[in-house]
Protein backbone atom coordinates (compact mmCIF):
# COMPACT_ATOMS: atom_id res chain seq x y z
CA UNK A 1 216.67 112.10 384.83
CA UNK A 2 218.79 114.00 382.38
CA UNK A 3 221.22 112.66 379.63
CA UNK A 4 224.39 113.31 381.95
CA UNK A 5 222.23 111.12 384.48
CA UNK A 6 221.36 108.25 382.90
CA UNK A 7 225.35 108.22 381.57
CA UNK A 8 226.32 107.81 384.89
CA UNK A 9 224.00 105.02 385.87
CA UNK A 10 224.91 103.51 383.08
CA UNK A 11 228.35 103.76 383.74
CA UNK A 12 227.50 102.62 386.95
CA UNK A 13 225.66 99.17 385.80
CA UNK A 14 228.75 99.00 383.42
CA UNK A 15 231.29 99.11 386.11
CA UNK A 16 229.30 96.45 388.42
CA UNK A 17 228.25 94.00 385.42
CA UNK A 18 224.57 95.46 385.21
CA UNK A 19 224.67 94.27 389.09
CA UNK A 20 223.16 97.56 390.40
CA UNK A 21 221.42 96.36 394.04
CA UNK A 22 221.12 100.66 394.84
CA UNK A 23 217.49 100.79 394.59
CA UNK A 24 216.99 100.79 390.67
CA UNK A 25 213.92 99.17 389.75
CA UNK A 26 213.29 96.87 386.48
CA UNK A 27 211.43 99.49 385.02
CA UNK A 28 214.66 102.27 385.64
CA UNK A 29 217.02 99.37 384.06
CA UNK A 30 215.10 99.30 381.20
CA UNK A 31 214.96 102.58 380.43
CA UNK A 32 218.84 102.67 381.24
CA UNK A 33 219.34 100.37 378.55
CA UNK A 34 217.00 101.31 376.45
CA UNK A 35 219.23 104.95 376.57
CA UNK A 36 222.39 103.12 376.46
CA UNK A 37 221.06 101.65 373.39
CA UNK A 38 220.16 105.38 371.79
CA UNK A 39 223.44 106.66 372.77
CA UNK A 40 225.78 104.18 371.04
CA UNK A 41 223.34 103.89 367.57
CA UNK A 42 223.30 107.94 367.84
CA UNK A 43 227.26 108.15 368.04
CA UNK A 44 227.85 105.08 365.14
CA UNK A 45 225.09 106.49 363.06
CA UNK A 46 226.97 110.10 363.25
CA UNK A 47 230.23 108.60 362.55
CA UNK A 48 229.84 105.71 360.39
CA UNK A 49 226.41 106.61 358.45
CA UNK A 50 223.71 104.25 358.99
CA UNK A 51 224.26 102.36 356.20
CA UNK A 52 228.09 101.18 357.73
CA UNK A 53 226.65 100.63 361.01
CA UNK A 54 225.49 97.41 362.09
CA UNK A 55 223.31 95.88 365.16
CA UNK A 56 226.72 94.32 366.06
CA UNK A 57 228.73 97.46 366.41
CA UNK A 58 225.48 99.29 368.44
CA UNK A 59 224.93 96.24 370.98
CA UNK A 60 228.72 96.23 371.68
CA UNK A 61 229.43 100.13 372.43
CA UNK A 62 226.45 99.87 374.66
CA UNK A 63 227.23 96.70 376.14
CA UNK A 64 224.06 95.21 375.70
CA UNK A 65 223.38 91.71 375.01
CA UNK A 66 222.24 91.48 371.18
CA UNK A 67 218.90 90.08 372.08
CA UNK A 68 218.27 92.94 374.30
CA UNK A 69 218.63 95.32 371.27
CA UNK A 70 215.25 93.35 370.13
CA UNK A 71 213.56 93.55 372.77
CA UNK A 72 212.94 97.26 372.09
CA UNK A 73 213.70 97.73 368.34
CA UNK A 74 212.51 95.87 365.13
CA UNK A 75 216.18 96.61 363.21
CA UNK A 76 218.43 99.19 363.34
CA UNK A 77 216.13 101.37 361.26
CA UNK A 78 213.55 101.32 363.72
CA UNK A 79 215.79 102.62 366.37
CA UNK A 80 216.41 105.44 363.94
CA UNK A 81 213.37 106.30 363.51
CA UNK A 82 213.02 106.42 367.30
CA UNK A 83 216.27 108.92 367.32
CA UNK A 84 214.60 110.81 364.73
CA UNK A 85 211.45 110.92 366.79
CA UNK A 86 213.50 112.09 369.61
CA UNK A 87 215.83 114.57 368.69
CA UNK A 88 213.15 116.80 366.62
């Protein structure tokens, strides 16, 4: 899936409460979040710095649970590391 795609099925998941009963797998939500996750720490990191932006403020613009932020990521600098990773 590309960027654009996963936006949308995230904006799908948003718009039915993460109720998605279309086919997506565990594995696809995951991953959904997972991006959702990336997205909103990409955008805060850009426009706050790193240093201003907190789990809190990620976990909310990707509406995520907090504890879901730790299922994949150790702290916030973990996850940039991962966006670092990513985007080189």
């Amino acid at each position: 899936m590309t960027n654009s795609q996963w936006g949308n099925e995230a904006c799908r998941m948003k718009e039915n409460n993460g109720n998605t009963d279309k086919g997506i797998n565990m594995v696809q939500k995951k991953r959904i979040k997972k991006n959702m996750l990336f997205d909103a720490a990409f955008e805060l990191f850009m426009t706050k710095g790193e240093h201003e932006t907190a789990i809190d403020d990620i976990v909310k613009k990707a509406g995520v649970a907090k504890g879901t932020f730790y299922l994949y990521f150790k702290d916030k600098y973990d996850l940039l590391n991962h966006i670092v990773c990513q985007k080189s």
